[in-house]
Protein backbone atom coordinates (compact mmCIF):
# COMPACT_ATOMS: atom_id res chain seq x y z
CA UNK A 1 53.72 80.67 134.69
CA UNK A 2 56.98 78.80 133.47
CA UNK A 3 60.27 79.56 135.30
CA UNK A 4 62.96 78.27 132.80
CA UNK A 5 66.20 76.96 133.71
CA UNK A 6 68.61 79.79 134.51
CA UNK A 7 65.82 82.09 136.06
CA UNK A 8 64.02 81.32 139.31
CA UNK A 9 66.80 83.58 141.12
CA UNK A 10 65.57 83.77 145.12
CA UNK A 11 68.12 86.25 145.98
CA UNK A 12 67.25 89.94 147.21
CA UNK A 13 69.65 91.21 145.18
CA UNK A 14 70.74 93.79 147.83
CA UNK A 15 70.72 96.81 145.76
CA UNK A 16 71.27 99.71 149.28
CA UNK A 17 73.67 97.00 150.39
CA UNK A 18 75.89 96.74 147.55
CA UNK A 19 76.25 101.10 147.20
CA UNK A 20 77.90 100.39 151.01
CA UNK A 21 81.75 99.12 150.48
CA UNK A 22 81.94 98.76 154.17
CA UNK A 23 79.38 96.48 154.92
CA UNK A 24 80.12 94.76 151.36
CA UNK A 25 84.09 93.96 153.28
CA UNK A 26 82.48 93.05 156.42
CA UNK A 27 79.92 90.75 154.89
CA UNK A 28 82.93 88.79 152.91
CA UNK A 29 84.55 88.26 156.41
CA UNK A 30 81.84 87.03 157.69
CA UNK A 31 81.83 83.75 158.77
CA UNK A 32 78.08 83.08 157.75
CA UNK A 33 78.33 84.49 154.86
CA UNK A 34 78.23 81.98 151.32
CA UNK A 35 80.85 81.96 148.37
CA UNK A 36 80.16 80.28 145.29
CA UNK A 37 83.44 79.20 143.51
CA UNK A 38 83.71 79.59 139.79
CA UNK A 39 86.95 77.74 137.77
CA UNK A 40 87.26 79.15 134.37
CA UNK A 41 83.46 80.07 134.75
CA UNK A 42 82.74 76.04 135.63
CA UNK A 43 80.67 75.71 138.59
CA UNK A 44 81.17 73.49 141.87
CA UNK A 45 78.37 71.17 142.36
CA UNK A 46 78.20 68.23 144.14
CA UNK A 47 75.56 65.07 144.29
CA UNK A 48 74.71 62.61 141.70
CA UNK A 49 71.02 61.97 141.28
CA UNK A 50 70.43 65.51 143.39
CA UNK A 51 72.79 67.80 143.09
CA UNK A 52 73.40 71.39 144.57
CA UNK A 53 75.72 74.32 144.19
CA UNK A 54 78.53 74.64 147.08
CA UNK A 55 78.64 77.07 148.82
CA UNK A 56 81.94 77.62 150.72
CA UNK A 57 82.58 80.42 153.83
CA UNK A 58 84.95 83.28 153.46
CA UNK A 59 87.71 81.97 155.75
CA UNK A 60 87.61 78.51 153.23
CA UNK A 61 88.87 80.60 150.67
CA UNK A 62 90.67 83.14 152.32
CA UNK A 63 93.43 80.47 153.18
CA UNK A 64 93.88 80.01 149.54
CA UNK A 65 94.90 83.93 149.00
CA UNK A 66 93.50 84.37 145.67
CA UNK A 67 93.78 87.65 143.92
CA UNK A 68 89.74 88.19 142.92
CA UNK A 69 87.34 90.51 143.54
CA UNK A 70 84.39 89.07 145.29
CA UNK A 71 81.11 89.60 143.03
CA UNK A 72 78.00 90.34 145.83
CA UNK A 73 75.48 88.43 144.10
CA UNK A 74 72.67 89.17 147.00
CA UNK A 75 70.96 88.50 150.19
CA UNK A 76 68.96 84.83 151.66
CA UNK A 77 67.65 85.32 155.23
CA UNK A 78 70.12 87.69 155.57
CA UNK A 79 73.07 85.98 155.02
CA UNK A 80 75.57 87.80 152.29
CA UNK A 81 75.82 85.67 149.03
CA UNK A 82 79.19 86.03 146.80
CA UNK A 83 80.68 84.72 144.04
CA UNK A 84 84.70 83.97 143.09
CA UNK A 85 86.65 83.50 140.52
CA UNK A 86 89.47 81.16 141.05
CA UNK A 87 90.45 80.35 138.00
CA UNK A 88 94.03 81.19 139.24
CA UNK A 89 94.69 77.81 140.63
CA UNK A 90 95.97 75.26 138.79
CA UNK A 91 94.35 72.38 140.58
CA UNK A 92 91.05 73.50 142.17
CA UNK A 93 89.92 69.96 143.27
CA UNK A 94 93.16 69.12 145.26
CA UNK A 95 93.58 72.99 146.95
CA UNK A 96 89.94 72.97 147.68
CA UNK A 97 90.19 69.46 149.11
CA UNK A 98 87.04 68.17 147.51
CA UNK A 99 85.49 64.91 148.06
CA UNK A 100 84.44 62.16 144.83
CA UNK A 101 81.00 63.43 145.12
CA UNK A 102 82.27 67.42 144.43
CA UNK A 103 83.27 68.56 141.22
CA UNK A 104 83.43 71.49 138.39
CA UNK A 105 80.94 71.82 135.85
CA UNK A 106 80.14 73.32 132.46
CA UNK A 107 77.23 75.61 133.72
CA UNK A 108 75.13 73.51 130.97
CA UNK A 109 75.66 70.51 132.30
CA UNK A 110 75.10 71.42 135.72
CA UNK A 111 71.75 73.33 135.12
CA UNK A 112 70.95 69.69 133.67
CA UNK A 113 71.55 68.30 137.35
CA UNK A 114 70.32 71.29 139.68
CA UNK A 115 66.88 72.42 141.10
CA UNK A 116 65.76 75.81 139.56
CA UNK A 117 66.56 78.06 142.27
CA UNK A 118 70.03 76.59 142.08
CA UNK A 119 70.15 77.62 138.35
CA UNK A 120 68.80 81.00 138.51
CA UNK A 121 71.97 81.99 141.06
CA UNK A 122 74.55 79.98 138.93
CA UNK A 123 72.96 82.38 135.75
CA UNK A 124 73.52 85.70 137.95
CA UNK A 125 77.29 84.76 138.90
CA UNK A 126 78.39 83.46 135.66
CA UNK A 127 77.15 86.14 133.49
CA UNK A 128 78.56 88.91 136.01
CA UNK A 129 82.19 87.07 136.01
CA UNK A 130 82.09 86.97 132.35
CA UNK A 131 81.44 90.30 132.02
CA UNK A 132 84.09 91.80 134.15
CA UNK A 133 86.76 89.42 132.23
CA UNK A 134 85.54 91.43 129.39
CA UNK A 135 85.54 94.55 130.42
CA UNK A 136 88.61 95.23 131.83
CA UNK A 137 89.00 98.85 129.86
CA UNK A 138 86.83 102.08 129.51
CA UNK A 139 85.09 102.19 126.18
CA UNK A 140 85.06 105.82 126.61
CA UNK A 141 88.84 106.32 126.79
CA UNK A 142 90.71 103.31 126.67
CA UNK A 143 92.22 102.83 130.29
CA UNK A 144 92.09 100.59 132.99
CA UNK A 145 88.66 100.15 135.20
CA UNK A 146 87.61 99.05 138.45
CA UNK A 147 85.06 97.13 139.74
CA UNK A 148 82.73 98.81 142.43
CA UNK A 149 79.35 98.41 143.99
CA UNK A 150 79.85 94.51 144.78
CA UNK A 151 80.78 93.70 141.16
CA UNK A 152 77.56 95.59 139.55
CA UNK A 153 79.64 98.55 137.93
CA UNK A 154 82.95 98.93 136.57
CA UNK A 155 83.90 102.87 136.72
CA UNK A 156 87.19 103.85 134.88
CA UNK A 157 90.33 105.04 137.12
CA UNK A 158 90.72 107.86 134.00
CA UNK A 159 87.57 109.46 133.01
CA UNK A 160 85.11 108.08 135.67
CA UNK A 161 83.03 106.49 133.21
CA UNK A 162 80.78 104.31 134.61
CA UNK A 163 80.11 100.57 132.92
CA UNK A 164 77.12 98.64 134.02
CA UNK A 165 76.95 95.14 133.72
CA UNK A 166 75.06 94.30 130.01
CA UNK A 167 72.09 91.96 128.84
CA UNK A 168 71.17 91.20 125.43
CA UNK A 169 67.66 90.53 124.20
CA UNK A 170 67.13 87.90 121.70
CA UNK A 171 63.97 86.87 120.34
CA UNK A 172 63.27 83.63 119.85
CA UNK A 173 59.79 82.57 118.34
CA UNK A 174 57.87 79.89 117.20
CA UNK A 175 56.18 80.65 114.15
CA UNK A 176 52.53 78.94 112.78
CA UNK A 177 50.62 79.01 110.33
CA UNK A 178 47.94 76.63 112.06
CA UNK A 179 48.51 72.91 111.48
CA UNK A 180 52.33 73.24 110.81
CA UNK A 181 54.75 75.14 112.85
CA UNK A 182 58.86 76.33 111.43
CA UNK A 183 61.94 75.31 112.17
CA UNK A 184 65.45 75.85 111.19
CA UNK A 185 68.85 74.63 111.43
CA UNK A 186 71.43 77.08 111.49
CA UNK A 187 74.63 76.84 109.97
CA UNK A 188 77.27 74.78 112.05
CA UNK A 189 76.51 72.86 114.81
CA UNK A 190 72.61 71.98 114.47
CA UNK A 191 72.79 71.11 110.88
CA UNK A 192 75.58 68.34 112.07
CA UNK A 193 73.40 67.07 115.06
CA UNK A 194 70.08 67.07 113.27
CA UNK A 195 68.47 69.47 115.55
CA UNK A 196 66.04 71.59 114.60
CA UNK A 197 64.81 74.56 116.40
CA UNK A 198 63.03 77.86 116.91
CA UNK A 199 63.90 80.61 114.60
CA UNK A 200 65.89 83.68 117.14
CA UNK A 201 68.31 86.60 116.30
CA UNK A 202 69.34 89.49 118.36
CA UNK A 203 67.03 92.32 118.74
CA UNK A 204 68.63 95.52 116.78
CA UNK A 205 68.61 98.95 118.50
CA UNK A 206 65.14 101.14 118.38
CA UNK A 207 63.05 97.48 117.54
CA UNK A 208 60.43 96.32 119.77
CA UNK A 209 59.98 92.63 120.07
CA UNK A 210 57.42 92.05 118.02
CA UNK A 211 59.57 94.17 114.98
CA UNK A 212 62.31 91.81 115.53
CA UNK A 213 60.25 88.67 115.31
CA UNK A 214 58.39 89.55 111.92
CA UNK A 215 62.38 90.60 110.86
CA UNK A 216 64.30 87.46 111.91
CA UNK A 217 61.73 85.42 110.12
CA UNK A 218 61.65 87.21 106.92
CA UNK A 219 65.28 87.73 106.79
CA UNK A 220 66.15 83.55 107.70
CA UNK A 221 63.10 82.01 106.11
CA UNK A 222 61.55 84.89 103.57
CA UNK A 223 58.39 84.41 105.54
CA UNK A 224 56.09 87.24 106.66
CA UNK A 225 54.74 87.23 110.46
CA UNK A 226 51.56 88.67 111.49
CA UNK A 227 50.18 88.56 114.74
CA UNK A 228 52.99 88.42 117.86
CA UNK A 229 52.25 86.92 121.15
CA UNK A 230 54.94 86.86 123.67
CA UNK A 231 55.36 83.40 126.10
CA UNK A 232 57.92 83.71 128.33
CA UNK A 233 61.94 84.90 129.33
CA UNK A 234 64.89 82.80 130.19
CA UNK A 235 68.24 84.01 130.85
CA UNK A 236 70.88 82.56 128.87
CA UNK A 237 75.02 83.51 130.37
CA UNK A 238 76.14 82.55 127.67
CA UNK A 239 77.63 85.22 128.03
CA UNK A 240 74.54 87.18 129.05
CA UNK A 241 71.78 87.05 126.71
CA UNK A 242 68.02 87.61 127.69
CA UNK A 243 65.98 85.14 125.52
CA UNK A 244 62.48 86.33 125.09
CA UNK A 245 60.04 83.83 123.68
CA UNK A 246 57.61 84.26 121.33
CA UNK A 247 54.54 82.92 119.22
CA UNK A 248 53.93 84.53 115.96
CA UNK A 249 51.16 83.70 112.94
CA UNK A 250 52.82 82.85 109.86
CA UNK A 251 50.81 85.62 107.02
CA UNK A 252 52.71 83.41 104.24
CA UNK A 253 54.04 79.85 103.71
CA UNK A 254 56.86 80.18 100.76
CA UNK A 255 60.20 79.57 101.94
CA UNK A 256 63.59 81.60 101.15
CA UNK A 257 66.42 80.40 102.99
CA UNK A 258 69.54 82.81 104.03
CA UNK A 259 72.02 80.79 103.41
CA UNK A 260 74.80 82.49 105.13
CA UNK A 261 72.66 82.01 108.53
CA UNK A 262 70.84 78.45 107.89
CA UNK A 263 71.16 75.21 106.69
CA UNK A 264 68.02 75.03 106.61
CA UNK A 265 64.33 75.80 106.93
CA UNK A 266 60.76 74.03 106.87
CA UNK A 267 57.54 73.56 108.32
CA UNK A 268 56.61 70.53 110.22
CA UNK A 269 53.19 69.32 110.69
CA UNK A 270 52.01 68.46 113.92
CA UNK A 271 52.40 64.67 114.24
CA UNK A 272 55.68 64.93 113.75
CA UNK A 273 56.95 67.47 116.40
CA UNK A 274 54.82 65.31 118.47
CA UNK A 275 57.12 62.79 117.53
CA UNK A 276 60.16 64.27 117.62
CA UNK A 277 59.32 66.09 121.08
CA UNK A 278 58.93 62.27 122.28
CA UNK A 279 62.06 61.27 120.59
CA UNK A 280 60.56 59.03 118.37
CA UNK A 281 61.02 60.84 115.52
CA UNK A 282 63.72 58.61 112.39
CA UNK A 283 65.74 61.53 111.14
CA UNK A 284 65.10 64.83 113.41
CA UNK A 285 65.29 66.23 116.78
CA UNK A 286 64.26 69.19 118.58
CA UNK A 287 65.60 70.81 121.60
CA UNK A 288 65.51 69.43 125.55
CA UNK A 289 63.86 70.85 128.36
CA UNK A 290 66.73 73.20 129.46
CA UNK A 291 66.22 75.81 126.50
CA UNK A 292 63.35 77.75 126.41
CA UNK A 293 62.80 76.60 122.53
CA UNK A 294 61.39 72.98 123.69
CA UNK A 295 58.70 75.03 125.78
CA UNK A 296 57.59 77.15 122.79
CA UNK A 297 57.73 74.13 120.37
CA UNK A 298 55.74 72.17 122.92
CA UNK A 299 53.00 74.60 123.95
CA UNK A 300 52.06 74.61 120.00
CA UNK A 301 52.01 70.96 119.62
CA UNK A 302 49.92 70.51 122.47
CA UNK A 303 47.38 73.18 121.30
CA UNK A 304 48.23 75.53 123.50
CA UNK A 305 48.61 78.36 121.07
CA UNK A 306 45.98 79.40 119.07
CA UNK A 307 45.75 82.72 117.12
């Protein structure tokens, strides 16, 4: 079983705790309980070779009289866990005090630094502060909501609608058709770098998975997709995507690129993902460990995948 980056959660996510706005108050003034700081969604790490999320207590933040909502992102040996947005202050490393070895980070680059566990709670809080930021007004009727339930609902002061918090499934699959496997480049970034990658695209409404594999492929690369196998999940805040990973057998080889969507398409034999995987490749890369295409890419190269 592979736990990506950005899962491996260990929180109880304290679902009978969170319907309680009591004991949700009393837990943020408790002095045991853990608040993860978030500066324009950047998280606070600190270490070098090992680093770690920081955690700071209530009263460590309290002083600072922020105007935020505490998000109630769940329960460890029953102490209350919380994250804050305090993006207000101008100078979080000076107000906060923080030491050389403490610092903000792109929640990228920090997954790059962190254990898994650490990465799985840094997903949970900066997906659900990105979504209330969003989500500020009732889809139903235009005005104002509020956030309730620890941070997992937003119900509107108007009509009572009630907003939940919102994930969206991508697919993202390597496809085969034996001995060579395809990648793209999409428009934009990729094409620039070099990178190639797994093909992926959003799952529509009233698709299964395995519809909106065969899809994505024929609409990016004109090629049909038999067989589906799925591999594995990783969340992806960014802002809040699900991406579920997927093998698929290639039914033909002739390739019609969308050019709006990709710069473009091919298949790659073996040897040189091999290559590439080991960075030894001249002219093309593929993507690192922290995105759950490397693992898919990988698993075929080393025979893992057969159909």
């Amino acid at each position: 079983m592979i736990t990506h980056v950005f899962a491996g959660n260990p929180l109880d996510r304290g679902e009978a705790e969170r319907r309680d706005p009591d004991w949700l108050a009393a837990a943020f003034r408790d002095p045991s309980s853990r608040v993860l700081p978030l500066h324009r969604l950047n998280a606070l790490i600190e270490g070098r070779d090992e680093a770690r999320l920081v955690w700071l207590s209530p009263a460590e933040l309290a002083r600072l009289d922020i105007d935020a909502q505490p998000i109630f992102l769940g329960l460890a040996d029953d102490i209350a866990h919380f994250a804050l947005d305090i993006s207000a202050l101008a100078d979080p490393n000076h107000e906060l005090n923080l030491d050389e070895q403490s610092r903000f980070e792109d929640a990228r680059a920090a997954a790059m630094q962190l254990p898994i566990a650490d990465t799985g709670m840094l997903s949970h809080a900066r997906a659900q502060l990105d979504w209330h930021h969003r989500h500020g007004f009732c889809s139903a009727c235009g005005a104002r909501t509020a956030m309730a339930r620890g941070g997992h609902v937003r119900k509107c002061s108007d009509c009572g609608a009630e907003h939940f918090p919102r994930t969206d499934p991508v697919a993202i699959m390597l496809i085969s058709d034996g001995e060579r496997c395809l990648l793209g480049q999409s428009q934009g970034r990729l094409a620039r770098s070099g990178m190639y990658s797994a093909l992926a695209g959003f799952i529509d409404q009233g698709e299964s998975i395995e519809e909106a594999v065969r899809r994505e492929v024929r609409e990016e690369a004109g090629v049909a997709v038999g067989e589906v196998r799925y591999h594995s999940s990783q969340p992806w805040p960014f802002p809040s995507s699900l991406m579920i990973g997927c093998h698929g057998r290639a039914e033909s080889t002739a390739i019609t690129i969308d050019e709006t969507e990709m710069a473009d398409v091919r298949w790659f034999e073996r040897r040189e993902i091999a290559a590439a995987l080991a960075g030894e490749h001249p002219t093309i890369r593929v993507p690192g460990a922290l995105a759950i295409a490397h693992h898919l890419i990988k698993a075929w190269a080393d025979g893992d995948v057969r159909f």
